[in-house]
C-alpha atoms as a PDB file:
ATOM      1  CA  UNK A   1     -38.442 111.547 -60.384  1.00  0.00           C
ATOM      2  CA  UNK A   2     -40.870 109.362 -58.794  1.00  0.00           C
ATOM      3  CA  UNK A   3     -40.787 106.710 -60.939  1.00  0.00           C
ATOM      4  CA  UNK A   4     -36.786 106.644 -60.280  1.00  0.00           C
ATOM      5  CA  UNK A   5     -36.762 106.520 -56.776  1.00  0.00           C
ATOM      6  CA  UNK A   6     -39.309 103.388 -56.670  1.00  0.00           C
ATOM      7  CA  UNK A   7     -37.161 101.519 -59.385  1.00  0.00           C
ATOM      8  CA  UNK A   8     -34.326 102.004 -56.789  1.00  0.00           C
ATOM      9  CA  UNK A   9     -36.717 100.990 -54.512  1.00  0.00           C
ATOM     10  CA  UNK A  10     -37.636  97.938 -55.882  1.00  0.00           C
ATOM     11  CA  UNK A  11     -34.186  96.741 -57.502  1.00  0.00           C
ATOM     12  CA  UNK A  12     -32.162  97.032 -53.207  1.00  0.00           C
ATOM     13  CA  UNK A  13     -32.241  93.939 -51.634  1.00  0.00           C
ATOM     14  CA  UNK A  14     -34.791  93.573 -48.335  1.00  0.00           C
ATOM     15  CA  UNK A  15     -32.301  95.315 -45.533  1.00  0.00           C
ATOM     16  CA  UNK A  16     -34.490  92.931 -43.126  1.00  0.00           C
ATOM     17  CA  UNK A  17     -33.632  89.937 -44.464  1.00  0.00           C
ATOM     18  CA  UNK A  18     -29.973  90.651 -45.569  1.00  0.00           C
ATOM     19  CA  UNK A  19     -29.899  91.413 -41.236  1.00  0.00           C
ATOM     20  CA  UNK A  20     -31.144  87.678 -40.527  1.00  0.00           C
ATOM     21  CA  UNK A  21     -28.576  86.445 -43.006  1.00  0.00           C
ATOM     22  CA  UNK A  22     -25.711  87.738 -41.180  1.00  0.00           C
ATOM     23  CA  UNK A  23     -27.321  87.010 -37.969  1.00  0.00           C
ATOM     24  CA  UNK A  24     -27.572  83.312 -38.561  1.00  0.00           C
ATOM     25  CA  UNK A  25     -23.707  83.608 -40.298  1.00  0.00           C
ATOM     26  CA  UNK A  26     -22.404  85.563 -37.142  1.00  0.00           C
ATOM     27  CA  UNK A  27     -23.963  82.642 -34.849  1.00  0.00           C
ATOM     28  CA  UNK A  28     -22.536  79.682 -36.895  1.00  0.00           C
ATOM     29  CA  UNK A  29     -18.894  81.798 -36.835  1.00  0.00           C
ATOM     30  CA  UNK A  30     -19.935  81.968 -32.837  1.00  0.00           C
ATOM     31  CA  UNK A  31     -20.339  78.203 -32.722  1.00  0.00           C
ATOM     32  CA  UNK A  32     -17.774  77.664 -34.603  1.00  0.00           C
ATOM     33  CA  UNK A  33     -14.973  79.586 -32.586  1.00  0.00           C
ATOM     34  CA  UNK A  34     -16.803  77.748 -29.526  1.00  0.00           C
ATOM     35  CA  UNK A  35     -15.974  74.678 -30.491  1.00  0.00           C
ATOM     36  CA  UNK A  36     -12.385  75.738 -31.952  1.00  0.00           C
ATOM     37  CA  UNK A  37     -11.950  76.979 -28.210  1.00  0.00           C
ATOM     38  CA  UNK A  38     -12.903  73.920 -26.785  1.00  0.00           C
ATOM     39  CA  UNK A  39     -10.824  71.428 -28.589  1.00  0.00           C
ATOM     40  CA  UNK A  40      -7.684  74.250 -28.380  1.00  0.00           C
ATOM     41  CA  UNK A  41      -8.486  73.718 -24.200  1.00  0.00           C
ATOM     42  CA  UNK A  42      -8.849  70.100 -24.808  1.00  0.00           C
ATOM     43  CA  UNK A  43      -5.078  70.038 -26.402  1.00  0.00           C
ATOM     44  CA  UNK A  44      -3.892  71.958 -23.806  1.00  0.00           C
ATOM     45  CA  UNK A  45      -5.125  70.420 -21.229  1.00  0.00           C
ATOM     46  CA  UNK A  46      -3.668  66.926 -22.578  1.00  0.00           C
ATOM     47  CA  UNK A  47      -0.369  68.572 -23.696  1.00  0.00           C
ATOM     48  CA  UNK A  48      -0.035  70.102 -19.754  1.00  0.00           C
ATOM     49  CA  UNK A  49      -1.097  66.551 -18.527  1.00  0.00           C
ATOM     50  CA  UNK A  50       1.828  64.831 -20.574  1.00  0.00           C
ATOM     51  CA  UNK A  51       4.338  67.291 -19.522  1.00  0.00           C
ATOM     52  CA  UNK A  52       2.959  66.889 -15.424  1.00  0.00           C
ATOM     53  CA  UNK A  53       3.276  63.028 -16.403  1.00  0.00           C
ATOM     54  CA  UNK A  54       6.522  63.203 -17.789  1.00  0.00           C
ATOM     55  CA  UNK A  55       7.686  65.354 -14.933  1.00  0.00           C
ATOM     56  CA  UNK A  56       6.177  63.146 -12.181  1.00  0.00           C
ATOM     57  CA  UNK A  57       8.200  60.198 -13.670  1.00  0.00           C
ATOM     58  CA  UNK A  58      11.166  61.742 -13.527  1.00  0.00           C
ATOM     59  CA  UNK A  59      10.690  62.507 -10.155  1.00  0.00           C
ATOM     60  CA  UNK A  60       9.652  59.165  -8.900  1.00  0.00           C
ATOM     61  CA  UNK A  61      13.062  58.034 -10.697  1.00  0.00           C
ATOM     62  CA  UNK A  62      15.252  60.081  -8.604  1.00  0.00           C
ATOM     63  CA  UNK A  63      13.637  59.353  -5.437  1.00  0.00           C
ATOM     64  CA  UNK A  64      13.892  55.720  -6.651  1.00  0.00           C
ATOM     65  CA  UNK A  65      17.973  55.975  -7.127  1.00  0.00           C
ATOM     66  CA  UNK A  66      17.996  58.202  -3.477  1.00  0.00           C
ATOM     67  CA  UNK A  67      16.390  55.207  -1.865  1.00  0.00           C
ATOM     68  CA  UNK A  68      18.680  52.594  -3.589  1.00  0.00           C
ATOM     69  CA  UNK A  69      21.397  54.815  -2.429  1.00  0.00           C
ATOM     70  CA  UNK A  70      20.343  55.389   1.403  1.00  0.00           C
ATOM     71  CA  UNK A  71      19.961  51.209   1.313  1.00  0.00           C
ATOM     72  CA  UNK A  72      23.302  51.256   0.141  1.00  0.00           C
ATOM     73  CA  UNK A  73      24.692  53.438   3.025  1.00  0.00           C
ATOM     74  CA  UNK A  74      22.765  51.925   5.481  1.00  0.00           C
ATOM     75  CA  UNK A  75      23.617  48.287   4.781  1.00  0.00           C
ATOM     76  CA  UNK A  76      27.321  49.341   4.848  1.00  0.00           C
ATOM     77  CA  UNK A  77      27.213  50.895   7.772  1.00  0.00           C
ATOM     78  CA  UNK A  78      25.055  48.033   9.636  1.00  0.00           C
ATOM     79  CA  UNK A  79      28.071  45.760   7.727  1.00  0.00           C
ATOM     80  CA  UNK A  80      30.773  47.960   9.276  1.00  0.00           C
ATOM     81  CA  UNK A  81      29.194  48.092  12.910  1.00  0.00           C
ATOM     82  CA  UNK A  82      28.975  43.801  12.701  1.00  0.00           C
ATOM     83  CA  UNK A  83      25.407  43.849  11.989  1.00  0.00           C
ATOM     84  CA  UNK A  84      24.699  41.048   9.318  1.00  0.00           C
ATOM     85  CA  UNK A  85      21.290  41.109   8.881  1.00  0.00           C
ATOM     86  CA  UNK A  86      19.493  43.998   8.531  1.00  0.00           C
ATOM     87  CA  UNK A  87      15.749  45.050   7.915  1.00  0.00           C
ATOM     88  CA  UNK A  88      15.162  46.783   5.193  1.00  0.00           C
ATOM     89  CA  UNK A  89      11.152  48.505   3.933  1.00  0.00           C
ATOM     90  CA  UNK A  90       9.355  46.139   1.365  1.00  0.00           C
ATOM     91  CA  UNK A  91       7.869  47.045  -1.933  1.00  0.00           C
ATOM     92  CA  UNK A  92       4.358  47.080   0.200  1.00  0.00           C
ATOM     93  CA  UNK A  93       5.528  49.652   3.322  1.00  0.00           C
ATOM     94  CA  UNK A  94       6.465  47.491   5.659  1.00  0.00           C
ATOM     95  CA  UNK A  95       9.719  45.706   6.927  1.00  0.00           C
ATOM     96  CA  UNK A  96      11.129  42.423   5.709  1.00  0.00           C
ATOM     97  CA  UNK A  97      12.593  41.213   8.984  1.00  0.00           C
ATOM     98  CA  UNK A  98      15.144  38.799   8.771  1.00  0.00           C
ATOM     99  CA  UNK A  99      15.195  37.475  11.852  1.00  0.00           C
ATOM    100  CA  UNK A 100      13.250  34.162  11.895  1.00  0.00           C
ATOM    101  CA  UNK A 101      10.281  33.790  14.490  1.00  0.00           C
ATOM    102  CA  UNK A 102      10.455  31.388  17.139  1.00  0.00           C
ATOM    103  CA  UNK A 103       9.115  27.440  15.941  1.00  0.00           C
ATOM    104  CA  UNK A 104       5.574  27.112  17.725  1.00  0.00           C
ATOM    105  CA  UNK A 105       5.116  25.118  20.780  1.00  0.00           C
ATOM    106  CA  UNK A 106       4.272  21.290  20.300  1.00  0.00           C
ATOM    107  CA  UNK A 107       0.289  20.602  20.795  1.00  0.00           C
ATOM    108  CA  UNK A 108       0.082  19.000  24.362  1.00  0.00           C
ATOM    109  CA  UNK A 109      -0.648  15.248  23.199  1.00  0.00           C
ATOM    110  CA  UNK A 110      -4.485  13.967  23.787  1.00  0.00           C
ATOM    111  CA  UNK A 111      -5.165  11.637  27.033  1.00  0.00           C
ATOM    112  CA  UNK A 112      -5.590   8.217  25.593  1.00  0.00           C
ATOM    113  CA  UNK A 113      -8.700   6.262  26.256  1.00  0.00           C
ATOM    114  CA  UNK A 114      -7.015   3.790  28.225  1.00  0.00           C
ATOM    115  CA  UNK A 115      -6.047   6.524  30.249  1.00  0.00           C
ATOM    116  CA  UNK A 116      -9.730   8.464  30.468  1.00  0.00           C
ATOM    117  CA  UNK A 117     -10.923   5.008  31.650  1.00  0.00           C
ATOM    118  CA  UNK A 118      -8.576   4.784  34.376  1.00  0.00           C
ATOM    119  CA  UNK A 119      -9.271   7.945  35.747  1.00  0.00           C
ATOM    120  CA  UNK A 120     -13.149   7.334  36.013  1.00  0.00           C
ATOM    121  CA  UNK A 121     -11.879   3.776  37.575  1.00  0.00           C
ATOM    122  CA  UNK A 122      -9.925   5.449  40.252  1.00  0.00           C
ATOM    123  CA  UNK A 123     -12.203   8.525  40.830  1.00  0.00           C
ATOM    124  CA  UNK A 124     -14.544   8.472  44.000  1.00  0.00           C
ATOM    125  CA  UNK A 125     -18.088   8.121  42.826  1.00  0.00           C
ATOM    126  CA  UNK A 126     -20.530  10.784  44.545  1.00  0.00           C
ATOM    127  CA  UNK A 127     -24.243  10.224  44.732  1.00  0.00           C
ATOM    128  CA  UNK A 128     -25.325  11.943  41.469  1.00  0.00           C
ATOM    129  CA  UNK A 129     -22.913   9.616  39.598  1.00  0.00           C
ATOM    130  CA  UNK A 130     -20.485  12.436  38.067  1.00  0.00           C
ATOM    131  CA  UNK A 131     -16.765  12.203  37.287  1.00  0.00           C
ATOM    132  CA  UNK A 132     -14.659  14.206  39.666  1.00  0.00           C
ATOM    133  CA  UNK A 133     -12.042  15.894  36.594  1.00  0.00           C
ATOM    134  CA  UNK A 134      -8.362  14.566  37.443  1.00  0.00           C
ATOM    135  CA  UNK A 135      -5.941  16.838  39.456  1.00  0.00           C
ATOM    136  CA  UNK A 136      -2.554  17.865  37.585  1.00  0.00           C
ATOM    137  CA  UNK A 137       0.729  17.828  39.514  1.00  0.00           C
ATOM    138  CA  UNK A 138       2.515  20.781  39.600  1.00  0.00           C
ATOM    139  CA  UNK A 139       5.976  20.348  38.362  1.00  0.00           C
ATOM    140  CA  UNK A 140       8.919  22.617  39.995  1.00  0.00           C
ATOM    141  CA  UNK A 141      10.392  25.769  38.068  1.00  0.00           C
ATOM    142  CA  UNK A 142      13.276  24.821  37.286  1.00  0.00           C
ATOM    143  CA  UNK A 143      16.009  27.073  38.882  1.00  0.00           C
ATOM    144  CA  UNK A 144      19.083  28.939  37.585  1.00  0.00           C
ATOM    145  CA  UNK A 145      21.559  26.156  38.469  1.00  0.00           C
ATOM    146  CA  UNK A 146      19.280  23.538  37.164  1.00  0.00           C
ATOM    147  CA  UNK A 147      18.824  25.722  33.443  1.00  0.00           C
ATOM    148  CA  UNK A 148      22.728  25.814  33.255  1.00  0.00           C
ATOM    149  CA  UNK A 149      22.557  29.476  33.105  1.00  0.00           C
ATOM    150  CA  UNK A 150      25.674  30.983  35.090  1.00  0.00           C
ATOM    151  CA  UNK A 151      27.372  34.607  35.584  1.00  0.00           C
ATOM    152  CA  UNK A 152      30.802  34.360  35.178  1.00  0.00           C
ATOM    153  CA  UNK A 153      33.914  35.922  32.508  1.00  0.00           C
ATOM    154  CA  UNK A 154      33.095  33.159  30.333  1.00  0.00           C
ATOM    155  CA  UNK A 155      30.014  35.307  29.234  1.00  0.00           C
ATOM    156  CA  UNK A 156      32.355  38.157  28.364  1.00  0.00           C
ATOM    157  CA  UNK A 157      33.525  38.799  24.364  1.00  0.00           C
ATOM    158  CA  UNK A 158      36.993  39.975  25.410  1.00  0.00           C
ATOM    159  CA  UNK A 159      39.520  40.313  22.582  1.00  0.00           C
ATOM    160  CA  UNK A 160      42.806  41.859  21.684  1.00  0.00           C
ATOM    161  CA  UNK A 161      42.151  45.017  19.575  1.00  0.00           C
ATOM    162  CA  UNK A 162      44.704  47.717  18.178  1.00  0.00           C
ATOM    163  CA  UNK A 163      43.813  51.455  18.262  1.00  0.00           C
ATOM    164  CA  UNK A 164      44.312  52.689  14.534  1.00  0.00           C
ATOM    165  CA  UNK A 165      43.423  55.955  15.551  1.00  0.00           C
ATOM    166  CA  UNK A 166      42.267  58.530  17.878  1.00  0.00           C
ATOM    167  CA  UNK A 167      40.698  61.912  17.618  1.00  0.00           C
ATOM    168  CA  UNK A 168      38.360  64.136  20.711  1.00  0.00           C
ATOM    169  CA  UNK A 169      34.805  63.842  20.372  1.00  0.00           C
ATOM    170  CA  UNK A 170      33.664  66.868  18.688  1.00  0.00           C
ATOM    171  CA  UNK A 171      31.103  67.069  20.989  1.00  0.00           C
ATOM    172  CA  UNK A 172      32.756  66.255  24.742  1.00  0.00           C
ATOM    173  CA  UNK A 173      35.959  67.497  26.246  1.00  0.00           C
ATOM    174  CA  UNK A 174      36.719  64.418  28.581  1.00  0.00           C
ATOM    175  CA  UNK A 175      35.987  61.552  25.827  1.00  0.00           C
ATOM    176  CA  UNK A 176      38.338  60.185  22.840  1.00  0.00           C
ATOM    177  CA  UNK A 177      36.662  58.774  19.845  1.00  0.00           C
ATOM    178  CA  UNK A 178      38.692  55.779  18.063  1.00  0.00           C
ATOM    179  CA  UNK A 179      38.508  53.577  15.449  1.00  0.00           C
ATOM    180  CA  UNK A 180      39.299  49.843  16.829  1.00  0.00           C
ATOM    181  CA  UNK A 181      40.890  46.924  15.182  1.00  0.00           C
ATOM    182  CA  UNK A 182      39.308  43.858  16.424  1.00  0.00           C
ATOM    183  CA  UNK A 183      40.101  41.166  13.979  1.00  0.00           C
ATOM    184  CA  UNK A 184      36.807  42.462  11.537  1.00  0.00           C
ATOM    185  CA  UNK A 185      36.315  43.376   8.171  1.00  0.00           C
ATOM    186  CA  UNK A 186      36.036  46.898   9.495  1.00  0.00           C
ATOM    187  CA  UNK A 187      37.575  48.506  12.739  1.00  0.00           C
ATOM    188  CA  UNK A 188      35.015  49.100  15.400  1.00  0.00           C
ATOM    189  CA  UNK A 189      33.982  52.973  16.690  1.00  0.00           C
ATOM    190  CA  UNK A 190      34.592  53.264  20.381  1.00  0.00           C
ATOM    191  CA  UNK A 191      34.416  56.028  22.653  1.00  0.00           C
ATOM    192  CA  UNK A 192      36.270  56.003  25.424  1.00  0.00           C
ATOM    193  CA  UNK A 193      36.594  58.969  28.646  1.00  0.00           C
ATOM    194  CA  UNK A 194      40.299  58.822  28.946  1.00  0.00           C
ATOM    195  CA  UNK A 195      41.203  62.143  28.190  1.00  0.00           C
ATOM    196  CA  UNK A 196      42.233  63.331  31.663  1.00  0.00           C
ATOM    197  CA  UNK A 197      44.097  60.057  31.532  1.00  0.00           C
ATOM    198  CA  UNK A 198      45.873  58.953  28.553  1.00  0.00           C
ATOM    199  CA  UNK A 199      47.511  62.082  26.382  1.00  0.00           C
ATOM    200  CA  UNK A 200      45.916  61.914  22.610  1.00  0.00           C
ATOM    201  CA  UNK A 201      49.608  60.936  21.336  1.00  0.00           C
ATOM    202  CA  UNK A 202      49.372  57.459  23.572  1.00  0.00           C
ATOM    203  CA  UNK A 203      46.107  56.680  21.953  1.00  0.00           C
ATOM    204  CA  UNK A 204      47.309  55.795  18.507  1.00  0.00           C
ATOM    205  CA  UNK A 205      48.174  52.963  17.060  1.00  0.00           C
ATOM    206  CA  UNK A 206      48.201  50.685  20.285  1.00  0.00           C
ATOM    207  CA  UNK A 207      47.374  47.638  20.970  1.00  0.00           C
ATOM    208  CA  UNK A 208      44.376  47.256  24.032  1.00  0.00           C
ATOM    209  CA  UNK A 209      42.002  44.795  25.619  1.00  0.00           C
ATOM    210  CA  UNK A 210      38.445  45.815  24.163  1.00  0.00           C
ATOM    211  CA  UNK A 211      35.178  44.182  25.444  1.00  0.00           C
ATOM    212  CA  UNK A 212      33.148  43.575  21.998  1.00  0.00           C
ATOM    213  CA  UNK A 213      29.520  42.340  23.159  1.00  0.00           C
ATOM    214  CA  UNK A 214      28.405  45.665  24.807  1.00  0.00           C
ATOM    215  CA  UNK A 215      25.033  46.855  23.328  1.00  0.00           C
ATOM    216  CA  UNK A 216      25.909  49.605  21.532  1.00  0.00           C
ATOM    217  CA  UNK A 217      25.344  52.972  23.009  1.00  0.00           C
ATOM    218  CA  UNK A 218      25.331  56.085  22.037  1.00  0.00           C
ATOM    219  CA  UNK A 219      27.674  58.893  24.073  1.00  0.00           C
ATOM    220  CA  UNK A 220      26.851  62.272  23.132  1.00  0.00           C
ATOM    221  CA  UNK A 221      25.643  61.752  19.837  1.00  0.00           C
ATOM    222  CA  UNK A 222      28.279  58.885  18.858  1.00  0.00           C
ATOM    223  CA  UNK A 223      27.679  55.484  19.013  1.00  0.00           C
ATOM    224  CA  UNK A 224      30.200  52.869  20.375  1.00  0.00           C
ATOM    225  CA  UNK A 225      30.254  49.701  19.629  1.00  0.00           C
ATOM    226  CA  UNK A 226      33.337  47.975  22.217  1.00  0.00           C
ATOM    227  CA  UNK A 227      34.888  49.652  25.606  1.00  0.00           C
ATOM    228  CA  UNK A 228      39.100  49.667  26.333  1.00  0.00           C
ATOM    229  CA  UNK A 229      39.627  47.830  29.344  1.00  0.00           C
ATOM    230  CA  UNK A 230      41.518  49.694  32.199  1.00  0.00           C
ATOM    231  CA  UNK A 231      42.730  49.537  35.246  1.00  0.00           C
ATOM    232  CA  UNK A 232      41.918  52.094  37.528  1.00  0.00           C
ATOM    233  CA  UNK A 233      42.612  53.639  41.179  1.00  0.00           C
ATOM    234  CA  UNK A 234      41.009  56.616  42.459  1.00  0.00           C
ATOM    235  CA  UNK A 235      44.145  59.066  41.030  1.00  0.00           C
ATOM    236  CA  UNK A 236      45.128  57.094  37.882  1.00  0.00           C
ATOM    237  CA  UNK A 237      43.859  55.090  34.964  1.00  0.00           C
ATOM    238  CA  UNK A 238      46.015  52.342  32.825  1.00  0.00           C
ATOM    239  CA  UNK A 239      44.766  50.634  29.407  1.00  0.00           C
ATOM    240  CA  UNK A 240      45.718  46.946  29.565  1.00  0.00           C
ATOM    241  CA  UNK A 241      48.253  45.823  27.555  1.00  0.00           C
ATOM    242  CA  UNK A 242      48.333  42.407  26.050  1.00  0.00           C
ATOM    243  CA  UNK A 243      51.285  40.330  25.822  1.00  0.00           C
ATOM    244  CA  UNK A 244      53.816  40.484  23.243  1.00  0.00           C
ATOM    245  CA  UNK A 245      52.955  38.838  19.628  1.00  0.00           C
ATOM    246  CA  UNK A 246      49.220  39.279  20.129  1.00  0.00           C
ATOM    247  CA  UNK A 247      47.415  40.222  17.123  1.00  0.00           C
ATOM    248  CA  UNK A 248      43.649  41.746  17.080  1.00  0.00           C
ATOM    249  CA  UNK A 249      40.926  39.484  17.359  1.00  0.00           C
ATOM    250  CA  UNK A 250      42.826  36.922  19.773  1.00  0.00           C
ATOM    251  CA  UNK A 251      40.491  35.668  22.554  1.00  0.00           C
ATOM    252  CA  UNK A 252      41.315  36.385  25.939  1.00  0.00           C
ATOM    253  CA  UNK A 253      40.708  33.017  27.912  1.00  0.00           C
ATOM    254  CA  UNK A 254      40.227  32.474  31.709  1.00  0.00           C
ATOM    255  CA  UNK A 255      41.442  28.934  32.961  1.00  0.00           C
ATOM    256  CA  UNK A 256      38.453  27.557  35.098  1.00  0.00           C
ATOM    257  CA  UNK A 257      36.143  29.191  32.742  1.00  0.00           C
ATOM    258  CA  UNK A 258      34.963  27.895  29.611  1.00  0.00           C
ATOM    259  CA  UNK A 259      32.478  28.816  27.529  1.00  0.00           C
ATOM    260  CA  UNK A 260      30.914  30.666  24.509  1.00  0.00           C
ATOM    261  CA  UNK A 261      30.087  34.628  25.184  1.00  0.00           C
ATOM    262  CA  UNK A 262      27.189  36.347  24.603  1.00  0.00           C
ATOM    263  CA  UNK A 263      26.582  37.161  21.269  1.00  0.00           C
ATOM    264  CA  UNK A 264      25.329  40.633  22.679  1.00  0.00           C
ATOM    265  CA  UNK A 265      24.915  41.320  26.277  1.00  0.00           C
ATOM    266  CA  UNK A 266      21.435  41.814  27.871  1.00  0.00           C
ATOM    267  CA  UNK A 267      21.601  44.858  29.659  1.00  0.00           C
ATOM    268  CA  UNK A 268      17.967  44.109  31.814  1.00  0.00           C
ATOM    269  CA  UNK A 269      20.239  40.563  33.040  1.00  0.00           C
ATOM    270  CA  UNK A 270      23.355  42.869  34.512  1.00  0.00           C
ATOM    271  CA  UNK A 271      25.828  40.611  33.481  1.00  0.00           C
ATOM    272  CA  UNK A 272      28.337  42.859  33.423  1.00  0.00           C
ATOM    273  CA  UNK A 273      27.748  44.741  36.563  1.00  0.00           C
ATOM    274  CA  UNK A 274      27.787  41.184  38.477  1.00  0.00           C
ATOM    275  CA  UNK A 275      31.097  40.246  36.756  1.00  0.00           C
ATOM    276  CA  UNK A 276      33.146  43.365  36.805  1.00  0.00           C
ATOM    277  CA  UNK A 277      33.416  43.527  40.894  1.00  0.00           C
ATOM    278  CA  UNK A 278      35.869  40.252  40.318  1.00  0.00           C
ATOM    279  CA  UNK A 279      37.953  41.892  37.962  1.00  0.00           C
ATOM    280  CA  UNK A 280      41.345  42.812  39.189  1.00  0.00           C
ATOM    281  CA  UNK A 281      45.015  43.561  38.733  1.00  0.00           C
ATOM    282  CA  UNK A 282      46.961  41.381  41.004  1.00  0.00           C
ATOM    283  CA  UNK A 283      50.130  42.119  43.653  1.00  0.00           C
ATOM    284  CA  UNK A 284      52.387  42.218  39.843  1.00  0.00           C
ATOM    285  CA  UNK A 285      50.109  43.951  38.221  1.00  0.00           C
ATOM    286  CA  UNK A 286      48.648  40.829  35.783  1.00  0.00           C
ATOM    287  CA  UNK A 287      44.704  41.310  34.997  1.00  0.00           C
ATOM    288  CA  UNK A 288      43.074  38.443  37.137  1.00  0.00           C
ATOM    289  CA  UNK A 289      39.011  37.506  37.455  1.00  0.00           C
ATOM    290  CA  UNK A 290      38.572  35.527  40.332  1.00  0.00           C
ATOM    291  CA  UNK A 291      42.564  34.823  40.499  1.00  0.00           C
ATOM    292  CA  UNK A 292      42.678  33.510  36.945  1.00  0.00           C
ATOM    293  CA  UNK A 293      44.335  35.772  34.831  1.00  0.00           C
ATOM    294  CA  UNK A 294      43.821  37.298  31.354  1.00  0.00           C
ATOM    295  CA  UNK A 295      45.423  34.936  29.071  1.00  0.00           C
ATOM    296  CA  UNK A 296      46.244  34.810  25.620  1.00  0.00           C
ATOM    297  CA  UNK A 297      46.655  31.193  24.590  1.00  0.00           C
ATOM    298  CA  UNK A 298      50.245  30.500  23.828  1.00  0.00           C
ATOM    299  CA  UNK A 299      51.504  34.237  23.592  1.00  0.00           C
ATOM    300  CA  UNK A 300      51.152  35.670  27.903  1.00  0.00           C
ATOM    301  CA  UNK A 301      49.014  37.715  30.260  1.00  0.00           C
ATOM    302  CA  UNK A 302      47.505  40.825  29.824  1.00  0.00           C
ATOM    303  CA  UNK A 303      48.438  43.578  32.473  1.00  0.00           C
ATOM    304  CA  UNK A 304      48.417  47.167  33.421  1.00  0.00           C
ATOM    305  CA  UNK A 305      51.903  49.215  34.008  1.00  0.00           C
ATOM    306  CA  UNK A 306      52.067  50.105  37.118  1.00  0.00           C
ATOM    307  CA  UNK A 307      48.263  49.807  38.871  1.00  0.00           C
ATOM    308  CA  UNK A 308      48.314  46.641  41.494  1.00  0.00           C
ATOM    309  CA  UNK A 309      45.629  45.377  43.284  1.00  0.00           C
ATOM    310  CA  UNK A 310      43.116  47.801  41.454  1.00  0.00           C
ATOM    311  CA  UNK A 311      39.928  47.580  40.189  1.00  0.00           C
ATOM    312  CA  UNK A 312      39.511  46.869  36.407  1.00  0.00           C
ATOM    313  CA  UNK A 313      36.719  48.126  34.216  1.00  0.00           C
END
């Protein structure tokens, strides 16, 4: 029986050794899932970057198209309020203007040496033999007269204009909003506070006197961009009417007055507060600055219907 148990003995493998066998196997399987978990993290990582990627372009091309779009809006409604040139953002964040800067001022020219040597000629001599420097003559500011700048109708953009259509601001009980043919592309918004005055029903599709070179202002959230001429007492308003046949965009002319408008009125210069004291209705009712009337050329006189000697604004 002995002899049978140590042949047994002898014939098993070392239970030691078989141990650091699959040891070292169970840390190369370790090693290997290691790295098989590392390059699975790897791929996932890259596969999650692609799809971020992928994502983030397609984002940046939407916001792309919503910024061509806004332009879009924005350039039509600069175009529809008369605005030709507007500034739109550059590629690099800032603003391409297009407004051109003003040209710079010529170099005062250098004194000539003929001129240098007259001046030490003609300068006093004191005892430590130094040039006295040459005194400059001051030259009069020119005045108002003198710059041809004046204050008169001729600096007012006064046309004939036709009321397409007239609604109450959503916004204001006393105030009409219209839409304004003045011989543009596209009519003109104007708000106007005739309410109390005018019923809604007399505000469309009639012809007016509108005063185009305003800055546009904003009244209670809408912008306008003209004002109706009226005249007006103390009890009673009247929109002017122009004569028969006028179309919009005719000028209104002033004899005695010639002379371009203002492209846009300054409203620091109060050109418009200086001129509208002048402006009247006369004894028959005919619009009058100074005694010369609101003319049309060739078609008549603007006037109100029944307001005489009365203020006009």
């Amino acid at each position: 029986m002995f002899v049978v148990r140590s042949l047994i003995k002898m014939s098993s493998p070392n239970p030691l050794a078989m141990l650091e066998q699959r040891t070292a196997e169970a840390d190369m399987l370790i090693e290997y899932l290691k790295e098989h978990v590392e390059l699975l993290k790897e791929n996932a990582t890259i596969q999650a970057n692609l799809r971020k990627e992928k994502k983030l372009l397609a984002e940046n091309a939407k916001l792309q198209q919503d910024i061509d779009e806004l332009k879009k809006q924005l350039l039509e409604k600069e175009r529809k309020r008369g605005v030709l040139n507007v500034s739109m953002p550059s590629v690099e964040g800032g603003f391409e203007c297009s407004s051109s800067s003003a040209p710079p001022k010529p170099a005062a020219p250098a004194p000539s040496a003929t001129s240098a040597a007259a001046a030490v000629q003609s300068s006093p001599q004191s005892g430590d033999n130094k040039m006295k420097p040459e005194k400059k003559e001051k030259k009069p500011q020119p005045t108002a007269g003198q710059e041809g700048v004046k204050v008169d109708v001729s600096r007012l953009d006064l046309r004939v204009g036709r009321i397409v259509m007239a609604e109450k601001h959503p916004d204001a009980d006393s105030l009409y909003v219209e839409q304004v043919d003045v011989g543009e592309p596209s009519p003109r918004t104007v708000v106007s506070g005739l309410v109390k005055h005018v019923p809604l029903e007399q505000m469309q599709n009639r012809m007016a006197v509108l005063l185009c070179n305003l800055k546009p202002a904003k009244m209670r959230g809408v912008t306008s961009q003209a004002m109706v001429m009226c005249a007006s007492s103390p009890d009673k308003v009247e929109i002017l009417d122009p004569p028969d046949g006028a179309i919009p965009g005719d000028k209104i002319t002033f004899q005695g007055f010639p002379g371009e408008p203002d492209k846009e009125l300054n409203p620091k210069k109060k050109v418009w507060e200086q001129i509208q004291p002048d402006l009247r209705t006369d004894g028959e009712c005919v619009a009058t600055y100074k005694g010369s009337v609101f003319e049309v050329a060739g078609k008549g006189v603007c006037r109100a219907q029944t307001l005489s000697n009365s203020g006009i604004k």
